[in-house]
Structure formats: C-alpha cells, structure tokens
C-alpha atoms as a PDB file:
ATOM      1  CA  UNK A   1      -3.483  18.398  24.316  1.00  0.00           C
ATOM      2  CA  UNK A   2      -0.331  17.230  22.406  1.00  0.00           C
ATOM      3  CA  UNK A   3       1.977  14.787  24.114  1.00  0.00           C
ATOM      4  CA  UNK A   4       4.112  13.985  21.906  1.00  0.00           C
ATOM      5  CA  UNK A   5       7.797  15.372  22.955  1.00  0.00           C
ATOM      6  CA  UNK A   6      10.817  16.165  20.565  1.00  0.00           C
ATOM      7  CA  UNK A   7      11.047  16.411  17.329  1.00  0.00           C
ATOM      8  CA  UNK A   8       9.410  14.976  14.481  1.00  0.00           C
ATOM      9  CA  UNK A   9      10.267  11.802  12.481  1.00  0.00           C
ATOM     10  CA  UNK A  10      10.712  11.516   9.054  1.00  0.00           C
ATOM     11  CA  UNK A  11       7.353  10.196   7.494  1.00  0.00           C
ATOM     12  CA  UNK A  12       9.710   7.718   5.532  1.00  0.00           C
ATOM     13  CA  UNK A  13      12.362   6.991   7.937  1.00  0.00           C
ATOM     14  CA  UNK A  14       9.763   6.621  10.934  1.00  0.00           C
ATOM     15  CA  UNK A  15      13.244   5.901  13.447  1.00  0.00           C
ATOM     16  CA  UNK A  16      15.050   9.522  11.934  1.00  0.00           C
ATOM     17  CA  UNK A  17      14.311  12.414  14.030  1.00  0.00           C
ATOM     18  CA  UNK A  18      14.056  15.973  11.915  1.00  0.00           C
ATOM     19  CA  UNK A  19      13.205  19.619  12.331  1.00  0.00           C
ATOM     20  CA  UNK A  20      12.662  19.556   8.453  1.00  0.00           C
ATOM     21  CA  UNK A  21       9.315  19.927   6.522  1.00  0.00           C
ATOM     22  CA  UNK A  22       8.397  19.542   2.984  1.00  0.00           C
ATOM     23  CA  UNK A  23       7.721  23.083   1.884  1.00  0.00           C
ATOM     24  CA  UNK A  24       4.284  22.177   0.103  1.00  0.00           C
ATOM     25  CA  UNK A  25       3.092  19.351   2.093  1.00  0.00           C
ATOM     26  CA  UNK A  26       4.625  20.077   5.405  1.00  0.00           C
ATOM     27  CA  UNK A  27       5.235  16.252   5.538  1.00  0.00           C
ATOM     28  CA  UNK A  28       8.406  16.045   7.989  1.00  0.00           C
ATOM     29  CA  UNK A  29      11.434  14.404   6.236  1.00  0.00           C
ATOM     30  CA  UNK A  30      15.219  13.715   6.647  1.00  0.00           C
ATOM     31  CA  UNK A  31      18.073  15.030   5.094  1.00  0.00           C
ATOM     32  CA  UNK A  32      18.090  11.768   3.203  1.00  0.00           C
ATOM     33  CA  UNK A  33      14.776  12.394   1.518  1.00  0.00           C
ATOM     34  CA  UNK A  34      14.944  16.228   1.177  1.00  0.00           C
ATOM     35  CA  UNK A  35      14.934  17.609  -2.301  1.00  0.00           C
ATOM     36  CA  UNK A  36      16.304  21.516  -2.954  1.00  0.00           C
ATOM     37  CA  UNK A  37      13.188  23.318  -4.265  1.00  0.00           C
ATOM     38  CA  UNK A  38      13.396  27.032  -5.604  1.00  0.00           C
ATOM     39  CA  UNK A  39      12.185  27.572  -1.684  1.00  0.00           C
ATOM     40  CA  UNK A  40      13.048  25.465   1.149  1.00  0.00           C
ATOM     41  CA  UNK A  41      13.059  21.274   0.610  1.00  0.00           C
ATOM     42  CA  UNK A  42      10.334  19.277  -0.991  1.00  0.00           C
ATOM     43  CA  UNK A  43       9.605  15.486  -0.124  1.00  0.00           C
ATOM     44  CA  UNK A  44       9.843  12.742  -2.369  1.00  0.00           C
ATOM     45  CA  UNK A  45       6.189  12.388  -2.650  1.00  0.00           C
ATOM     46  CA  UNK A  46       5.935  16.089  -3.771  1.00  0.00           C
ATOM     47  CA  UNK A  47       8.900  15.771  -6.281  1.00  0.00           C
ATOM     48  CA  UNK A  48       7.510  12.728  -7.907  1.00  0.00           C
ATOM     49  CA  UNK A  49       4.388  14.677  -8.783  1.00  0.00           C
ATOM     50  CA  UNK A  50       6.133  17.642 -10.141  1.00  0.00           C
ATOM     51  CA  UNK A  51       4.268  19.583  -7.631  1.00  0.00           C
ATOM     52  CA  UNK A  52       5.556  23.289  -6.646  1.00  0.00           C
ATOM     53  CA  UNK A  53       9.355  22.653  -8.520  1.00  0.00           C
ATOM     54  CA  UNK A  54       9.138  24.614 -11.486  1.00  0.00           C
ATOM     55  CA  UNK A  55      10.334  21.382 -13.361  1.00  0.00           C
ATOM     56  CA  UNK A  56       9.384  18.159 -14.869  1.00  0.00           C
ATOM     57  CA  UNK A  57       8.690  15.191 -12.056  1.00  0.00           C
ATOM     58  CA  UNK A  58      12.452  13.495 -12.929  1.00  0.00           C
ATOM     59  CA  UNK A  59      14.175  16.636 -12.548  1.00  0.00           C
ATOM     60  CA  UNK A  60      15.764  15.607  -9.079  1.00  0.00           C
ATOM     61  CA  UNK A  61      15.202  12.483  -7.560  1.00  0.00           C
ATOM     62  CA  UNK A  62      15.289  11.680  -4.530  1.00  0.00           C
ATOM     63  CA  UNK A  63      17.731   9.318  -2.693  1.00  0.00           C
ATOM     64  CA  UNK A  64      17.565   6.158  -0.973  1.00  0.00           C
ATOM     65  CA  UNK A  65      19.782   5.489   2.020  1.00  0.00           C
ATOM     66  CA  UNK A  66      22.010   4.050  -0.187  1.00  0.00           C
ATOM     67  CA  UNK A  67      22.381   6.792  -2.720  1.00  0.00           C
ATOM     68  CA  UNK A  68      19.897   4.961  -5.362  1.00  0.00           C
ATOM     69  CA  UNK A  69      16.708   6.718  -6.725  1.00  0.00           C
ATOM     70  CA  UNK A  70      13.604   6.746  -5.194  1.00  0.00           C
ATOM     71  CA  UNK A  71      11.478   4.642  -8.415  1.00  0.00           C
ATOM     72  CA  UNK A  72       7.584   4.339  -7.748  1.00  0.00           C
ATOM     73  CA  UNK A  73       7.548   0.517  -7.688  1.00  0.00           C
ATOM     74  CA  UNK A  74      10.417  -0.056  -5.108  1.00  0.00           C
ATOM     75  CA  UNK A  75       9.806  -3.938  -5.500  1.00  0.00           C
ATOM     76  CA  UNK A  76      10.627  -3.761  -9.552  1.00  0.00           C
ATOM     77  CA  UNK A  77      14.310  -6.046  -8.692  1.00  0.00           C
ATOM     78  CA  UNK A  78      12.226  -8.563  -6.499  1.00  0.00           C
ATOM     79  CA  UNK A  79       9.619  -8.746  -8.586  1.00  0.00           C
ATOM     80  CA  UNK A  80      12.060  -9.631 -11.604  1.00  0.00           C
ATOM     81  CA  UNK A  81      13.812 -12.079  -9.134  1.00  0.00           C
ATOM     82  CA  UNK A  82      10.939 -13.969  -8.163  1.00  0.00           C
ATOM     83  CA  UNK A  83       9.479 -14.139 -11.881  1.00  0.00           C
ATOM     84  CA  UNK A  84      13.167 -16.175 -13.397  1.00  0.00           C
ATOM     85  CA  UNK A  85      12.963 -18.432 -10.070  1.00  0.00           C
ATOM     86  CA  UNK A  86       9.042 -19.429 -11.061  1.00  0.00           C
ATOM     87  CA  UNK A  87       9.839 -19.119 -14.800  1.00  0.00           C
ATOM     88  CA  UNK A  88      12.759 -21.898 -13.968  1.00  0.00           C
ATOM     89  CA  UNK A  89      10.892 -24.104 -12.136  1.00  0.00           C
ATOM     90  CA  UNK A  90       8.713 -24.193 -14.550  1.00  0.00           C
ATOM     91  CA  UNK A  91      10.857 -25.482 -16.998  1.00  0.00           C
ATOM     92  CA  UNK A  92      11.952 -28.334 -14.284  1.00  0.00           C
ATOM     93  CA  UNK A  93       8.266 -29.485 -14.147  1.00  0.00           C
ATOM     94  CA  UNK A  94       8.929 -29.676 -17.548  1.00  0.00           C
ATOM     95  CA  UNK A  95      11.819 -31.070 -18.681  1.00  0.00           C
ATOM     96  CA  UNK A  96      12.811 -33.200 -15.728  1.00  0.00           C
ATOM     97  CA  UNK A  97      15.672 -34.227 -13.832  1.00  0.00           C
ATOM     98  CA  UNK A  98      17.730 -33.988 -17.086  1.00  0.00           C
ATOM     99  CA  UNK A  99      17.590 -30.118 -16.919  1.00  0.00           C
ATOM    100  CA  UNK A 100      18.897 -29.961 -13.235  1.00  0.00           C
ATOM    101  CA  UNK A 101      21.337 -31.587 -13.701  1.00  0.00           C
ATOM    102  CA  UNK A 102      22.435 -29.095 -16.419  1.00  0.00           C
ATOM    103  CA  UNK A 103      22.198 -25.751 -14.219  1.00  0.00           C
ATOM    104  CA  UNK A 104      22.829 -27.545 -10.223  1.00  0.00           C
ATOM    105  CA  UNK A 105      25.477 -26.076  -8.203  1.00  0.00           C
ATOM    106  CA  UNK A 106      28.365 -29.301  -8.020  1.00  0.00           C
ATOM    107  CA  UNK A 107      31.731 -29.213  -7.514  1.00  0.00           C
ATOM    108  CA  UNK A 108      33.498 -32.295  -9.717  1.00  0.00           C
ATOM    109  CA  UNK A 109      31.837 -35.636 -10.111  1.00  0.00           C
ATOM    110  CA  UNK A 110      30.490 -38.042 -12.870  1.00  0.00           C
ATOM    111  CA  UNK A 111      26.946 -37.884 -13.874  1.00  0.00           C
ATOM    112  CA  UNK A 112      25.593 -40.982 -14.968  1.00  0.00           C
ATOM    113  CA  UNK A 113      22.777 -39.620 -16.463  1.00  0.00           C
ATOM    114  CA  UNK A 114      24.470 -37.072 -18.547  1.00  0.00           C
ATOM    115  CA  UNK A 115      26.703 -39.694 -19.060  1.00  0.00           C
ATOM    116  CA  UNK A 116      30.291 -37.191 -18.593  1.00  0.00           C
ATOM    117  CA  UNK A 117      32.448 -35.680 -15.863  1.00  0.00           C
ATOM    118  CA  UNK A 118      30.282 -32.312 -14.711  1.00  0.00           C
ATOM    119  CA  UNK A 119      31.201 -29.329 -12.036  1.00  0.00           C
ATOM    120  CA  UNK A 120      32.217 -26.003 -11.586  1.00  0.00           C
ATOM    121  CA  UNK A 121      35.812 -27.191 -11.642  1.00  0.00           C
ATOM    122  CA  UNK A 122      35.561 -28.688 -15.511  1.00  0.00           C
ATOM    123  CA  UNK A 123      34.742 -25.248 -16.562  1.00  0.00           C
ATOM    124  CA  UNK A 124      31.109 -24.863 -15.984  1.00  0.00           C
ATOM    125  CA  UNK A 125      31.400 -21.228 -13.936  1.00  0.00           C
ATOM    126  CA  UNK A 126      27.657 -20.816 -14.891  1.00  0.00           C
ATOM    127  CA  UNK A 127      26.493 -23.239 -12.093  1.00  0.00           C
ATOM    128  CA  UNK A 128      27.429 -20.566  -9.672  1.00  0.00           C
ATOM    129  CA  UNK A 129      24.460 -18.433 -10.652  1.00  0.00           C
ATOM    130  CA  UNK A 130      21.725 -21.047 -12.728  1.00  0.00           C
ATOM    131  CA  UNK A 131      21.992 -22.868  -8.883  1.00  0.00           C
ATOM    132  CA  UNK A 132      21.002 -19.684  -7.100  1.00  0.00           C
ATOM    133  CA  UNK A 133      17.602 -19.582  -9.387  1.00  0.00           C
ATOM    134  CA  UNK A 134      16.927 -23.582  -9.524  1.00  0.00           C
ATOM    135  CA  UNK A 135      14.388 -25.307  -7.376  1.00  0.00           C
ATOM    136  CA  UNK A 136      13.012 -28.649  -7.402  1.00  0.00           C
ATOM    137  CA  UNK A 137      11.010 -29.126  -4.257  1.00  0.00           C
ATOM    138  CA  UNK A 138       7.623 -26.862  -4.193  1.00  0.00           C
ATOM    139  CA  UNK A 139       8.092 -26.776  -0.324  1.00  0.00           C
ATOM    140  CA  UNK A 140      11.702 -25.332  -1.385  1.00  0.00           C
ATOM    141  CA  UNK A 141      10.706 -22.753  -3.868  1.00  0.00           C
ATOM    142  CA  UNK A 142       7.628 -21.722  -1.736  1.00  0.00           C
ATOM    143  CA  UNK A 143      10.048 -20.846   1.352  1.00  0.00           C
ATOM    144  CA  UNK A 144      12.699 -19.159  -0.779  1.00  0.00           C
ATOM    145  CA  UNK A 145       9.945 -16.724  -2.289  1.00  0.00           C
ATOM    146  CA  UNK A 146       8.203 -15.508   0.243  1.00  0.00           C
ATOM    147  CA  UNK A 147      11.712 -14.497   1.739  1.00  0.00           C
ATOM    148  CA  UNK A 148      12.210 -12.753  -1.350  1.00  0.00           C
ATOM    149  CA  UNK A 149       9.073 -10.988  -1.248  1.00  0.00           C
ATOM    150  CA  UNK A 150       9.059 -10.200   2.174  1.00  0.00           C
ATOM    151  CA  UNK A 151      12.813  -9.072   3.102  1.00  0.00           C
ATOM    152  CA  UNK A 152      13.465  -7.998  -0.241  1.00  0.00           C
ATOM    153  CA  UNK A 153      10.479  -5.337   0.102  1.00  0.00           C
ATOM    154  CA  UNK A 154      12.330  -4.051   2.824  1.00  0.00           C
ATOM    155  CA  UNK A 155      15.839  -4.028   1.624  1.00  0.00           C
ATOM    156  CA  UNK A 156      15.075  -3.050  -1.912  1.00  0.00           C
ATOM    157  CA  UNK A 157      13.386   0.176  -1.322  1.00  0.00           C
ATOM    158  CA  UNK A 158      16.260   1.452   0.842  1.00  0.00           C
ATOM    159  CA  UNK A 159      18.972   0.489  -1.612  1.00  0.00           C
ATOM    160  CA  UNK A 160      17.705   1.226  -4.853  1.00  0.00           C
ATOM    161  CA  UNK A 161      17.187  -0.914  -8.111  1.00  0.00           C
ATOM    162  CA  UNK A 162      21.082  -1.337  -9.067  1.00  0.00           C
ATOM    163  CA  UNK A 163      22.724  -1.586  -5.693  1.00  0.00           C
ATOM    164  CA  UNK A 164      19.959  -4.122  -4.661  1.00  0.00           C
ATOM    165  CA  UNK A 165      20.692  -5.928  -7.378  1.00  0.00           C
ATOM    166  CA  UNK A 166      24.319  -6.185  -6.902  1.00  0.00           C
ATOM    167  CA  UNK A 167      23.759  -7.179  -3.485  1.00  0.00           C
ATOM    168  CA  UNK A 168      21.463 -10.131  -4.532  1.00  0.00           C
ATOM    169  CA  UNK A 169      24.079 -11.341  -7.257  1.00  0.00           C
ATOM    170  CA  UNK A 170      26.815 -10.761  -4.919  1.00  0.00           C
ATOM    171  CA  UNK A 171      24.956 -12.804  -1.975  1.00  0.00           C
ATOM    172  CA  UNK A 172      24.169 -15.266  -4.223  1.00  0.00           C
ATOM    173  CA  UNK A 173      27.580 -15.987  -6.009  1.00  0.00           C
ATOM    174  CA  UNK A 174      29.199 -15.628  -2.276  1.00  0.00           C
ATOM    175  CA  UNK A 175      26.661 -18.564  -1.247  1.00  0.00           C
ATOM    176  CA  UNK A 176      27.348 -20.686  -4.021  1.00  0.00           C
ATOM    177  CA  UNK A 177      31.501 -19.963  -3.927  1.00  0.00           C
ATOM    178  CA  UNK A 178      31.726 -21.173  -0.426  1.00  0.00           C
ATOM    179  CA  UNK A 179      29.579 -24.354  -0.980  1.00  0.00           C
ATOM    180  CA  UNK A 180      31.747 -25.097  -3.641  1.00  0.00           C
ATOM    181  CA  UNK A 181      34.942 -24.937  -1.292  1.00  0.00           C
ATOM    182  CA  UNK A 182      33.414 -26.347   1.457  1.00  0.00           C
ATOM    183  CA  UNK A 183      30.946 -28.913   0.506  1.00  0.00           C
ATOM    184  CA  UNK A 184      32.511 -32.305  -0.959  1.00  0.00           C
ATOM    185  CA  UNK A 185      32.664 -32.193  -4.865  1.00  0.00           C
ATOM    186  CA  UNK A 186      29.700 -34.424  -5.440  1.00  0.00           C
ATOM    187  CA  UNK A 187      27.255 -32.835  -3.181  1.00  0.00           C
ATOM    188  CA  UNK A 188      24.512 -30.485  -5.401  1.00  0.00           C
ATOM    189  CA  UNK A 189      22.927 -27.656  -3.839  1.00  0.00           C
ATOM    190  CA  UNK A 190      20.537 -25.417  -5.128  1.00  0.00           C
ATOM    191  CA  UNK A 191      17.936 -22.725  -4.278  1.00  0.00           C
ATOM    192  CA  UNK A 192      17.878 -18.899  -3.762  1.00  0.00           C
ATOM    193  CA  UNK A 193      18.798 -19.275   0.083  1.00  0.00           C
ATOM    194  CA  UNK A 194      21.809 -18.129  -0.521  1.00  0.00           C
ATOM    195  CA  UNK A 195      20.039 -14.863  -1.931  1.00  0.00           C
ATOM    196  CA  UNK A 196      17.249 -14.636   0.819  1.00  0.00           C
ATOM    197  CA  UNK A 197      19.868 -14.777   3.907  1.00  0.00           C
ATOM    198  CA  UNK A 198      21.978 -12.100   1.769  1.00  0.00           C
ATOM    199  CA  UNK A 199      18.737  -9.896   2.267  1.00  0.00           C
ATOM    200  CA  UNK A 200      18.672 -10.829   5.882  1.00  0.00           C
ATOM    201  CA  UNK A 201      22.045  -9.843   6.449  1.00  0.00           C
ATOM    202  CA  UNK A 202      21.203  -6.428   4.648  1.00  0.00           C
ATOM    203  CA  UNK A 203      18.244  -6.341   6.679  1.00  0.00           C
ATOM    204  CA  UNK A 204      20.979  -6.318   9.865  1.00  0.00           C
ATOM    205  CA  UNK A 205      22.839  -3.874   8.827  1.00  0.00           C
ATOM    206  CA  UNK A 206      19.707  -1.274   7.560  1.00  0.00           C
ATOM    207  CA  UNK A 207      17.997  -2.066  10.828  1.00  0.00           C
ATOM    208  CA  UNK A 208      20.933  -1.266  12.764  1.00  0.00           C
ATOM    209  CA  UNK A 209      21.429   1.945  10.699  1.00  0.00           C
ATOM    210  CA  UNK A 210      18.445   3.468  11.271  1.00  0.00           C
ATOM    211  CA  UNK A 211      18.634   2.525  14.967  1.00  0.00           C
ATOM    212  CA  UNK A 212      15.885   0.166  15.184  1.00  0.00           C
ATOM    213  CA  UNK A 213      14.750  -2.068  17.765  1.00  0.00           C
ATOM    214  CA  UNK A 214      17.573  -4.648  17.052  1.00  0.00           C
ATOM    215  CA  UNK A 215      15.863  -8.061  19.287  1.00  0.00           C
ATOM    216  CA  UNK A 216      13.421  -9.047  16.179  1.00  0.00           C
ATOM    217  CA  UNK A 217      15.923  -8.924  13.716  1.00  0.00           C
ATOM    218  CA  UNK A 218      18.356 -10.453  16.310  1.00  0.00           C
ATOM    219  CA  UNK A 219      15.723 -13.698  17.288  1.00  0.00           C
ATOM    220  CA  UNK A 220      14.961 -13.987  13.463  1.00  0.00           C
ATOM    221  CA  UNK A 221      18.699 -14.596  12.276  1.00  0.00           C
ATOM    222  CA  UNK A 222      19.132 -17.176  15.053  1.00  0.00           C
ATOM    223  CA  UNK A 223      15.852 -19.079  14.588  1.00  0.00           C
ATOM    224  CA  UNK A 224      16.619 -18.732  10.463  1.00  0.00           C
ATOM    225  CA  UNK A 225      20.447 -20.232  11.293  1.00  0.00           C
ATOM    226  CA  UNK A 226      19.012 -22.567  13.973  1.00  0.00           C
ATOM    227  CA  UNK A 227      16.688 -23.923  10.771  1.00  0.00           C
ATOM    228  CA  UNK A 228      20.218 -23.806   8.699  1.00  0.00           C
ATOM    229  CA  UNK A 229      22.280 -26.235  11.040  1.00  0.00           C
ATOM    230  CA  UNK A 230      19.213 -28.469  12.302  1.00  0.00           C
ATOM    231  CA  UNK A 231      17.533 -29.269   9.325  1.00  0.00           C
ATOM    232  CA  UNK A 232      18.789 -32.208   7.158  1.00  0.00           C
ATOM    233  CA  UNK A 233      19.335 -31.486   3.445  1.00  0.00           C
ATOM    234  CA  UNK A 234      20.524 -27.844   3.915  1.00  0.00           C
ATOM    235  CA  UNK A 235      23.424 -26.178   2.252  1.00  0.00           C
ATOM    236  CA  UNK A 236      24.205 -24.456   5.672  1.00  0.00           C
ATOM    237  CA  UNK A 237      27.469 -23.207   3.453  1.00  0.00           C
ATOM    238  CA  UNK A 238      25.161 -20.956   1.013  1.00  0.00           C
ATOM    239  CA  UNK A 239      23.248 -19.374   3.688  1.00  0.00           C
ATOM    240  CA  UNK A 240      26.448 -18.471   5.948  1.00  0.00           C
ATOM    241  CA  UNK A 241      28.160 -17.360   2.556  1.00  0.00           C
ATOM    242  CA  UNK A 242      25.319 -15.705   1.591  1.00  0.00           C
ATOM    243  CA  UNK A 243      24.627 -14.191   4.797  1.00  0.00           C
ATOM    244  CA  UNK A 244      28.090 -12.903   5.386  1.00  0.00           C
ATOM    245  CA  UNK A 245      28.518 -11.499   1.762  1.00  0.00           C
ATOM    246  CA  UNK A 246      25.023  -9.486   2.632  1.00  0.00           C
ATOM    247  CA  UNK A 247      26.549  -7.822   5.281  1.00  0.00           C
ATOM    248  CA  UNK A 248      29.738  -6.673   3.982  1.00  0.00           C
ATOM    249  CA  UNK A 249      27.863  -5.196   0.869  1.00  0.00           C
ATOM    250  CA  UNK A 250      25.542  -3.915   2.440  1.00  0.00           C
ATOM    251  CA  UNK A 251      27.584  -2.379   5.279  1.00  0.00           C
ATOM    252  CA  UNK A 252      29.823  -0.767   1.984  1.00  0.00           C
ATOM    253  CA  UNK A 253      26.948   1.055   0.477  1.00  0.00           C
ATOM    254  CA  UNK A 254      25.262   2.253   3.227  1.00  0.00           C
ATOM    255  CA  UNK A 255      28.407   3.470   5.447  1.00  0.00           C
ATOM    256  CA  UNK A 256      30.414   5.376   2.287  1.00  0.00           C
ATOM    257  CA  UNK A 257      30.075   8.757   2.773  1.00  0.00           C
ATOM    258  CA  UNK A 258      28.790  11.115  -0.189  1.00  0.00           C
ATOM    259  CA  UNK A 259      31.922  12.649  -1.354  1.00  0.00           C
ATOM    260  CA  UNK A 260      33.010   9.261  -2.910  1.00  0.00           C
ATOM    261  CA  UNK A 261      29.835   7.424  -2.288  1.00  0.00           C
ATOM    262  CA  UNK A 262      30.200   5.479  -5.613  1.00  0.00           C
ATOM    263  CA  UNK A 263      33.595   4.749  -5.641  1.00  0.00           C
ATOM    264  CA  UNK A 264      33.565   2.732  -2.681  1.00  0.00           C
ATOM    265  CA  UNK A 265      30.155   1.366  -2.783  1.00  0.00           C
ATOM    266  CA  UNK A 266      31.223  -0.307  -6.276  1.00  0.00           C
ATOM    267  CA  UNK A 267      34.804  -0.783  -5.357  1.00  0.00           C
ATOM    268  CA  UNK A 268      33.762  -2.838  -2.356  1.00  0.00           C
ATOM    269  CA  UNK A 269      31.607  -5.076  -4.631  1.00  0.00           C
ATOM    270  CA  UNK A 270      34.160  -5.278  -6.799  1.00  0.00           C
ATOM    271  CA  UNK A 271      36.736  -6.390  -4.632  1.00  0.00           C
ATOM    272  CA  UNK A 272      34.267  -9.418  -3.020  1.00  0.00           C
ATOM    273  CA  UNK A 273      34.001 -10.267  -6.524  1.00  0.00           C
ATOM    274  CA  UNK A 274      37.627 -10.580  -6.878  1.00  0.00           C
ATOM    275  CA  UNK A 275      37.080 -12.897  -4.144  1.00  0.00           C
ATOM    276  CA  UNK A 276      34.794 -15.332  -4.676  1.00  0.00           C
ATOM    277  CA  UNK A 277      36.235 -15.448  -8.253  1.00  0.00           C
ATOM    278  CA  UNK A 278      39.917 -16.325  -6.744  1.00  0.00           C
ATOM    279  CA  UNK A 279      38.561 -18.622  -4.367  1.00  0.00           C
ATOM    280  CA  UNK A 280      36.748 -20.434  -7.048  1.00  0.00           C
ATOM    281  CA  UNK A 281      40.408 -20.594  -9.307  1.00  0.00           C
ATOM    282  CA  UNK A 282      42.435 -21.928  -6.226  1.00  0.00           C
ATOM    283  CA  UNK A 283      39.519 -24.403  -5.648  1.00  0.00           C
ATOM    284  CA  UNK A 284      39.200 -25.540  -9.127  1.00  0.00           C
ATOM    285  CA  UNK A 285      43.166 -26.313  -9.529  1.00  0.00           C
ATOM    286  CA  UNK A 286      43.101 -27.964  -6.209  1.00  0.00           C
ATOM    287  CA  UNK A 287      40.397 -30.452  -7.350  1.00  0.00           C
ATOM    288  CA  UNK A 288      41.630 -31.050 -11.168  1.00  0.00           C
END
C-alpha cells in the first residue's frame, strides 16, 4: 500500500514538489530542470544522453537554479580552485618565507626582509587575490580545502561553472577589501577563508531557497563564526567580508527573475565590484 501523500519531488531538487515527469524516464522533475522535447519535457539526465530529442546531447541544456548549465562534472570550478591553492603552497614549501611575503594580503608597512615599503596601498592591488590562494600552515590549508570541497560541491552544482566562479572571486576580493580597511596596515592575512565562508553564505541563501530545513545550516554558521571570533590568529574581517559578499551574490543570481536574469545577476556583481574597488581607493589615499 502506498503512503506517500501529495505530489512528487523533483529527483534533483528533493525539497521541490511537481506534477511533472520526464517523458522517457518518467523521472519527476521541476520546472527548473525540465527540457521542451518534441513531446512533453525531458530531464536533464535524458537530455545529456541525447535520448528521445531528435538532436545532438548539447542541443538544450538544462538549467541550474541559477540559470547556468547543467555540465557533467559539477565540481570542475572547485576542483580548479583547490588545485592553484595546493599548486601555491607548494611553491611556499619551496621557496620560503621570501615568496609570502611577495603575494600576503598587507595593508602599508616596511618589510625588512624584502628590504622596501610593501602593501596594497603602494600599488600592489594583486595582494587582494594571491592572499585568497596563499597558505602557510598545513593545519590552515587542510581546513580551508575541505570547505572547498565540501560546500563548494553543494553550491557549485546549483550555480553553474561561471556564476560560481564569480561568486568565489567576488567572496574572496570582498574578504580581503574589508581586512584591508579594517585590520591595521601591518597585519598579513592570508588563506581561502574568505572564499569558503562566501560558499557558506551561498549555502544560506540556496538552502533557504529551496525551503530546506534551515537549523543545520543555522548551528553551522554560528559554530563556524563562534571559531572566527574565539580563535586567536583569525582574520575574523575576511570571513565576515567574505561571508556577507556570499550572500548578496548569491541572493542576486538566484532571486532575478528570467526575463532579465543576466542583466541583474551580472549587474549586481558588478556593482559589489565597484565596491570593494572604491573602498580599496578611499583606503589607499587615506593611508599614503
């Protein structure tokens, strides 16, 4: 005897209801993963094959919540991520101090060991970013990583390659832009945290989309901010800038609607990123 009650749920979107089968697999799916066939909808799965369409496997793609394709690794942006942060500490095993000191997030300050004045705020913009990948701790780069993997497996595949990516760079930079206002001049910071409580902040806003049970993610954002403000040695300014800035894009390219989906998903990102860089220019002329 069948108990279940109401409708199906989409066998990608397991918290969307929908009266809406794939018309070769009879898979249930959402209006979000439905593909126009020459009969009825196809699923993703289906589509990907080239099963039933009449046309090749890329003829129509399907969607992410976001608007981004469905790709068959939906990890291929992580994966890339994780692969420059190992590939740059690496090089720190290898070249030493020296080369952090090259590519650390710092304000203004002397560097004895370079032997010249060094910052963000004597024209070195790049530290912005080359902090966001830089570890020197293996505890460090071992934490940030497996955040990567993890959250980023759950944010990526919703988003889609380019969006994702927007919203690491964008989480990062954000991260690294209020450190630099905040912290004093001479304080370093470095990591990918900034990135990894971006994704958590996506992960907020995606959970609360598809009307999940919001007390996990709820109880892990306060025990991963609890961890921010108790533990010594933490840039607590990347991970609320990065946080904050993962929200806000994420919230943009999951709320636009689809009649101007892409203007205002990339609009909004391009407005933060008037942001951060006009926040950087006030802070730079206030320190030199």
């Amino acid at each position: 005897m069948d108990t279940q009650s109401g409708p199906p749920h989409c066998y990608r979107h397991p918290g969307t209801e929908t009266g809406i089968r794939c018309t070769r697999c009879e898979k249930p799916i959402c209006p979000e993963c439905m593909i126009s066939a020459s009969v009825g909808f196809q699923c993703p799965d289906c589509v990907r094959s080239g099963s039933g369409t009449g046309h090749a496997a890329d003829a129509n793609q399907a969607r992410t919540l976001a608007g981004g394709r469905v790709r068959t690794d939906d990890r291929l942006v992580t994966k890339v991520l994780i692969g420059i942060c190992v590939l740059v500490y690496g090089l720190v095993l290898i070249l030493g101090d020296r080369f952090v000191d090259e590519l650390v997030l710092i304000g203004y300050a002397f560097n004895p060991l370079l032997g010249e004045v060094v910052g963000v705020a004597d024209g070195e913009w790049y530290r912005l970013l080359t902090a966001t990948v830089l570890h020197q701790e293996p505890w460090h780069i071992l934490f940030n990583l497996i955040g990567l993997w993890v959250i980023g497996g759950i944010v990526e595949p919703e988003l889609g390659r380019s969006r994702y990516a927007l919203l690491c760079l964008l989480s990062g930079l954000s991260g690294s832009v209020l450190a630099y206002v905040v912290a004093a001049p001479n304080q370093p910071s470095l990591g990918a945290s900034g990135i990894v409580y971006g994704l958590i902040g996506a992960w907020v806003v995606l959970a609360r989309r598809r009307r999940h049970d919001m007390r996990p993610v709820v109880l892990f954002v306060a025990l991963s901010l609890l961890m921010t403000f108790t533990r010594p040695g933490i840039s607590w300014e990347a991970h609320v800038g990065g946080l904050v800035a993962g929200v806000l894009v994420t919230y943009a390219l999951v709320q636009a609607p689809r009649s101007r989906r892409e203007l205002i998903q990339y609009g909004a990102c391009g407005l933060l990123l008037l942001i951060d860089v006009g926040v950087v220019t006030a802070r730079t002329f206030a320190l030199t």
